[in-house]
PDB file of N, CA and C in Angstrom:
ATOM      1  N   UNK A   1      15.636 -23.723 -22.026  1.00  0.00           N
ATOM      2  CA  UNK A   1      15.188 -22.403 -22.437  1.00  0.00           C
ATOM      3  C   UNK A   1      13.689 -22.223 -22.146  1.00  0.00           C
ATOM      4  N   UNK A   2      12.985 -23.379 -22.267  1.00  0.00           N
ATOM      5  CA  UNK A   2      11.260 -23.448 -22.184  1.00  0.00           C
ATOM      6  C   UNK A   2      11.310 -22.853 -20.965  1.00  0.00           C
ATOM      7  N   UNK A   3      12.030 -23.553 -19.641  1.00  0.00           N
ATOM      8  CA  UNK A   3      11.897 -23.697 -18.129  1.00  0.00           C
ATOM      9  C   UNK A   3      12.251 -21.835 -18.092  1.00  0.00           C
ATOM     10  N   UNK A   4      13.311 -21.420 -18.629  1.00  0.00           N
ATOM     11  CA  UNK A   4      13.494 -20.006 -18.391  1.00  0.00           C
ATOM     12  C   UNK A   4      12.344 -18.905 -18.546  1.00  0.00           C
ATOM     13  N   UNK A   5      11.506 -19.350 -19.641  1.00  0.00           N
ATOM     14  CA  UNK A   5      10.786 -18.299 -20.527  1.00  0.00           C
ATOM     15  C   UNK A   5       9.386 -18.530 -19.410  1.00  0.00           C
ATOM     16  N   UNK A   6       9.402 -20.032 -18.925  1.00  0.00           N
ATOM     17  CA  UNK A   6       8.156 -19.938 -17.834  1.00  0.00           C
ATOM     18  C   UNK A   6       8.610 -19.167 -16.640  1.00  0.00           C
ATOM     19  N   UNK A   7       9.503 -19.464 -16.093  1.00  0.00           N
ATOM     20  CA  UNK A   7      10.162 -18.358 -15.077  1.00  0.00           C
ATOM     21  C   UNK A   7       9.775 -17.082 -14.922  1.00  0.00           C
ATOM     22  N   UNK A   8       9.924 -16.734 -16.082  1.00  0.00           N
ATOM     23  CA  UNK A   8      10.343 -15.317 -16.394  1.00  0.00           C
ATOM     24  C   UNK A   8       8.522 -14.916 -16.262  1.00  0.00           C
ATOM     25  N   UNK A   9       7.917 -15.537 -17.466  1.00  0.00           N
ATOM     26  CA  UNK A   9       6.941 -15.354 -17.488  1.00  0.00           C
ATOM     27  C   UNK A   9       5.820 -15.627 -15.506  1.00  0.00           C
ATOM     28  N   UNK A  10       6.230 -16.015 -14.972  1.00  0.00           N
ATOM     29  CA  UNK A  10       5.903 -16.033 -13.834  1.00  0.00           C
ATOM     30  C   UNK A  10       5.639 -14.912 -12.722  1.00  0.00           C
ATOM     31  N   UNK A  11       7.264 -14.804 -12.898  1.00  0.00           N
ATOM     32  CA  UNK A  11       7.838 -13.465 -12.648  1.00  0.00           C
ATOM     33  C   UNK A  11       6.755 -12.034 -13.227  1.00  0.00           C
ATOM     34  N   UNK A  12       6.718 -12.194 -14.652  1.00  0.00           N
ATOM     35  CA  UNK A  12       5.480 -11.113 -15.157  1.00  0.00           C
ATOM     36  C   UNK A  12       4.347 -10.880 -14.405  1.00  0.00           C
ATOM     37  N   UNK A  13       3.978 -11.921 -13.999  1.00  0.00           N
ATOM     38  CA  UNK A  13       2.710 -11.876 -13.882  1.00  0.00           C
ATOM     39  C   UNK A  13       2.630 -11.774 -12.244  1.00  0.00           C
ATOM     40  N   UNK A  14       3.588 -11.995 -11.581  1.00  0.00           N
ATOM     41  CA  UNK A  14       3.306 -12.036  -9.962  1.00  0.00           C
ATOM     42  C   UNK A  14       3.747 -10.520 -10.338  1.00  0.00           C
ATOM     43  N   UNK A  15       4.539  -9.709 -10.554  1.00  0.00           N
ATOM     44  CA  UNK A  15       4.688  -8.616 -10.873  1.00  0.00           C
ATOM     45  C   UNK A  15       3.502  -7.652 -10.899  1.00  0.00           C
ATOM     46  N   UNK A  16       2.763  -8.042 -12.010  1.00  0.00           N
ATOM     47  CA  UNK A  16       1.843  -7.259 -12.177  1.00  0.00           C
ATOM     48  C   UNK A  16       0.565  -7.467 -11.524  1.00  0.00           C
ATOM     49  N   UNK A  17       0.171  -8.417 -10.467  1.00  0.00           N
ATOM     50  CA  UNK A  17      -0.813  -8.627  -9.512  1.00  0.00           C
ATOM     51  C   UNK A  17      -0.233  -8.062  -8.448  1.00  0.00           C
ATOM     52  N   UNK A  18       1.224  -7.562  -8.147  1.00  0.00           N
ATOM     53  CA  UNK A  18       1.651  -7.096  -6.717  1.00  0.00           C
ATOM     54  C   UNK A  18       1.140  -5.232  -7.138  1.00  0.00           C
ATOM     55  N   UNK A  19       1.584  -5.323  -8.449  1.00  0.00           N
ATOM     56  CA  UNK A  19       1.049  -3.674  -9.047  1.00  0.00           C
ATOM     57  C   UNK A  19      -0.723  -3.369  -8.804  1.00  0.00           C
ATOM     58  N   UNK A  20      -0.798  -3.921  -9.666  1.00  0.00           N
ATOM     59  CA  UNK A  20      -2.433  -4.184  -9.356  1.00  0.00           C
ATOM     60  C   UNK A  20      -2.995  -4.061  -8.245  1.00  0.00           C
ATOM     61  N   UNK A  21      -2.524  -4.848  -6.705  1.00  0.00           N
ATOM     62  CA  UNK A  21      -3.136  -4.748  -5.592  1.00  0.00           C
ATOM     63  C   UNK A  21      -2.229  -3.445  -5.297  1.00  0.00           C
ATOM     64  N   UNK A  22      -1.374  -2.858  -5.192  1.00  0.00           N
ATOM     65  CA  UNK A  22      -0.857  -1.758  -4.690  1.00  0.00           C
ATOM     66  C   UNK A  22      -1.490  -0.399  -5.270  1.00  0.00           C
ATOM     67  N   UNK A  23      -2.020  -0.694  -6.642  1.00  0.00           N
ATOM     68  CA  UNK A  23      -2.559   0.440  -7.199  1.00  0.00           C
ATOM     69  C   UNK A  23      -4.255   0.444  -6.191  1.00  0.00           C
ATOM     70  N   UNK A  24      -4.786  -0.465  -6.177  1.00  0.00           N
ATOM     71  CA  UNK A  24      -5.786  -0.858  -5.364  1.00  0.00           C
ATOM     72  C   UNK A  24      -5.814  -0.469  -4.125  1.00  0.00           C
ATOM     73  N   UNK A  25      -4.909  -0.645  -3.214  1.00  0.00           N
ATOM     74  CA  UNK A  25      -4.663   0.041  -2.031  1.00  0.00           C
ATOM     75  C   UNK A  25      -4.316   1.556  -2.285  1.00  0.00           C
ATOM     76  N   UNK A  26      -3.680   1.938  -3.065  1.00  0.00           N
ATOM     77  CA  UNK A  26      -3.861   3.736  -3.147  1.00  0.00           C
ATOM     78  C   UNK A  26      -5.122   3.908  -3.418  1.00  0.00           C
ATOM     79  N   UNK A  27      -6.208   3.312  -4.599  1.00  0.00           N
ATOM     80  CA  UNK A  27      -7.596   4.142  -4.647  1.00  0.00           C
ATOM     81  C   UNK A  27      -8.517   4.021  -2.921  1.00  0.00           C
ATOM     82  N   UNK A  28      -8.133   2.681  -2.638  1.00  0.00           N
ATOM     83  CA  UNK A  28      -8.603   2.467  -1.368  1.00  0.00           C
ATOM     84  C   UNK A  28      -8.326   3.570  -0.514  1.00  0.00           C
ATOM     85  N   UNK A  29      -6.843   3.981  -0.324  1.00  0.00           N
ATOM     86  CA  UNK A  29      -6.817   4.896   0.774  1.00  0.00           C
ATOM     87  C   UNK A  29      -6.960   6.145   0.401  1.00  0.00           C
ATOM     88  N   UNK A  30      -7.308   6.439  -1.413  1.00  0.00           N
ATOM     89  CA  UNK A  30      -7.061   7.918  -1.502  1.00  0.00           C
ATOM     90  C   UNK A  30      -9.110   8.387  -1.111  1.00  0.00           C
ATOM     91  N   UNK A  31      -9.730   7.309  -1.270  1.00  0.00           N
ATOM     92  CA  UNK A  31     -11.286   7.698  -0.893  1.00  0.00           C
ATOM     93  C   UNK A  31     -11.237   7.452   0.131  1.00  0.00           C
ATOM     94  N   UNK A  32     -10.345   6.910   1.306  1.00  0.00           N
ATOM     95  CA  UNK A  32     -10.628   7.204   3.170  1.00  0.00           C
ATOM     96  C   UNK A  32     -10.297   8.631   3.097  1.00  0.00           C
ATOM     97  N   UNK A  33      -9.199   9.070   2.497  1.00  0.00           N
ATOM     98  CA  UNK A  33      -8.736  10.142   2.702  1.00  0.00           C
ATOM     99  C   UNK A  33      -9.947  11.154   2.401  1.00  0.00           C
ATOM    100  N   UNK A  34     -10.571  11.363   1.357  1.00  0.00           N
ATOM    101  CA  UNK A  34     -11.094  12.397   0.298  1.00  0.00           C
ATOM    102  C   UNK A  34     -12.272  11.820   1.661  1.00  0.00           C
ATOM    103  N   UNK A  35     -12.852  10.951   1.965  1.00  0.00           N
ATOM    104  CA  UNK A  35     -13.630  10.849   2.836  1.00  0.00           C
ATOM    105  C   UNK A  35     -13.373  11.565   4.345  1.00  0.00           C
ATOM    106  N   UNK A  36     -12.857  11.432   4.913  1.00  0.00           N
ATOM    107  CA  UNK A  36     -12.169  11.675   6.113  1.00  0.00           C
ATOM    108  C   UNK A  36     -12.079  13.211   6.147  1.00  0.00           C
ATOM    109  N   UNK A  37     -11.140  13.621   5.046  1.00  0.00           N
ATOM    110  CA  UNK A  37     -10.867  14.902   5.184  1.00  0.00           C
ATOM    111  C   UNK A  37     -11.452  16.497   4.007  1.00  0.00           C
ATOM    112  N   UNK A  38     -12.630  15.802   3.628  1.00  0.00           N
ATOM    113  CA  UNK A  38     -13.524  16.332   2.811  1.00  0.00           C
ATOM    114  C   UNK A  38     -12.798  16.596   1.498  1.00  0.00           C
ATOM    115  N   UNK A  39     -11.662  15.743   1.283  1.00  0.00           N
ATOM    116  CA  UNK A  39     -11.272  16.208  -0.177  1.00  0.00           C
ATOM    117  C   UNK A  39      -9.878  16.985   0.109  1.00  0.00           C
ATOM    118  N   UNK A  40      -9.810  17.901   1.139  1.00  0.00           N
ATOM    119  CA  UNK A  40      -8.620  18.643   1.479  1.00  0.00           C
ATOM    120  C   UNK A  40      -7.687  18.321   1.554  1.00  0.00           C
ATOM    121  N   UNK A  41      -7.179  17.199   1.757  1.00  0.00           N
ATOM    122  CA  UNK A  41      -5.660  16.355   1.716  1.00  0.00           C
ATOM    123  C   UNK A  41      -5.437  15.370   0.527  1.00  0.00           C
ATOM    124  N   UNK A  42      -4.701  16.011   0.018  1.00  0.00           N
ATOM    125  CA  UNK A  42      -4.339  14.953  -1.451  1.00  0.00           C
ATOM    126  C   UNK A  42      -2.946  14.149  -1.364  1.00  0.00           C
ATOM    127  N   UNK A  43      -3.313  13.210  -1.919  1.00  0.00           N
ATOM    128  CA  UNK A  43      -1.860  12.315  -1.786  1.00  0.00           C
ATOM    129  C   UNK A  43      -0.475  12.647  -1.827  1.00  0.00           C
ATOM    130  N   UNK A  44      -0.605  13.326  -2.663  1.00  0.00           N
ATOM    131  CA  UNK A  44       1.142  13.537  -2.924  1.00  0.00           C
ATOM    132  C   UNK A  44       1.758  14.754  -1.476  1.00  0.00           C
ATOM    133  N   UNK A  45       0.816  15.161  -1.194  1.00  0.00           N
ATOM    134  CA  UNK A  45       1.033  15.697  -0.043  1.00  0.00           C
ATOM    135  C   UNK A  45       1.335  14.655   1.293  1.00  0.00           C
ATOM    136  N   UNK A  46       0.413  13.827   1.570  1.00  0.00           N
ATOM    137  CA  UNK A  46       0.560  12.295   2.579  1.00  0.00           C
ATOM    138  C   UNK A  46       2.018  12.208   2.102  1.00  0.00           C
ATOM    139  N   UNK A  47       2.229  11.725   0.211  1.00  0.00           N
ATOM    140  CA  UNK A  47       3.389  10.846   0.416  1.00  0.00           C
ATOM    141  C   UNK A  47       4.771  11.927   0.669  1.00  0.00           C
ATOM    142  N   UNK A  48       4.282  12.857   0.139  1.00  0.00           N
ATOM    143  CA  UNK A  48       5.722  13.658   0.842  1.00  0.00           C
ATOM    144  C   UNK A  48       5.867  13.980   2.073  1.00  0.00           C
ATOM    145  N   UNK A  49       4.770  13.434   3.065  1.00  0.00           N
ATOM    146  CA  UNK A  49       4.635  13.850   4.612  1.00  0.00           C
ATOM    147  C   UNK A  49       5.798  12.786   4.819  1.00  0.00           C
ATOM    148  N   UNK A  50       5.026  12.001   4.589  1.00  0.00           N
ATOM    149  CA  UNK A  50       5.597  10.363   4.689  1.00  0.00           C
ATOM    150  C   UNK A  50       7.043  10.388   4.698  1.00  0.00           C
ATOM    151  N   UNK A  51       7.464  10.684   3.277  1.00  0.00           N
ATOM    152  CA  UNK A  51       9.006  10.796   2.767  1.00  0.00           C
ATOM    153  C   UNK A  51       9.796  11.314   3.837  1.00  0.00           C
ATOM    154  N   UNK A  52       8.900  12.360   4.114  1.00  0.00           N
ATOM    155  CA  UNK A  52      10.318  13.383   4.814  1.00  0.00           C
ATOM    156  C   UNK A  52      10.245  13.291   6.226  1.00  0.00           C
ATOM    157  N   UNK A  53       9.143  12.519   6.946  1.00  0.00           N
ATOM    158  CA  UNK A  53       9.408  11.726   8.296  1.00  0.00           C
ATOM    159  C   UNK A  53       8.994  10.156   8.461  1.00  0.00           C
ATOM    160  N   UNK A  54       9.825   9.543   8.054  1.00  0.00           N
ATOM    161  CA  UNK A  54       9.582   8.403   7.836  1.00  0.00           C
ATOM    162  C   UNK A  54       9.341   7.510   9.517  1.00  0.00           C
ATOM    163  N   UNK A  55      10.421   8.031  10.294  1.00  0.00           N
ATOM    164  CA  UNK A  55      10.283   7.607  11.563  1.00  0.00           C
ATOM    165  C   UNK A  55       9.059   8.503  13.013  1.00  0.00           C
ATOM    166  N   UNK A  56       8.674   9.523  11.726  1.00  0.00           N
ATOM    167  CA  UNK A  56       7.866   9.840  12.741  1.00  0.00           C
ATOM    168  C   UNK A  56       6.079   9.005  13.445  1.00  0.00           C
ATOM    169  N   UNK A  57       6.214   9.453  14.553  1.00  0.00           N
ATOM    170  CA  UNK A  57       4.844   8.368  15.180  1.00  0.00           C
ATOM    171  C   UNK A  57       4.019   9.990  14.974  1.00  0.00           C
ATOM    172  N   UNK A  58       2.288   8.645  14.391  1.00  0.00           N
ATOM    173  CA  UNK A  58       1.507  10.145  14.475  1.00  0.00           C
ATOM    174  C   UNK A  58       0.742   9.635  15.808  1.00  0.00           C
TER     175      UNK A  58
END
């Protein structure tokens, strides 16, 4: 049961460092963006670009 609860607990925590760096990479790219495009392009706009052409080449 010990061996499970470390598991698990492992699991937590690689979890929440994969969150962590992913939340990290959105602030990262949302200030290229706000940089780049003076503020005018906001994310949820990118990610619904994204969504709805996933195979497209820019």
């Amino acid at each position: 049961m010990l061996k499970e609860l470390s598991r698990r607990r492992a699991y937590v925590l690689q979890s929440e460092a994969k969150l962590e760096s992913s939340m990290q990479k959105e602030a990262n790219l949302k200030s290229e963006i706000d940089v780049d495009s003076g503020g005018k392009l906001e994310m949820s706009s990118l990610y619904s670009h994204l969504r709805d052409n996933p195979r497209k080449q820019f």
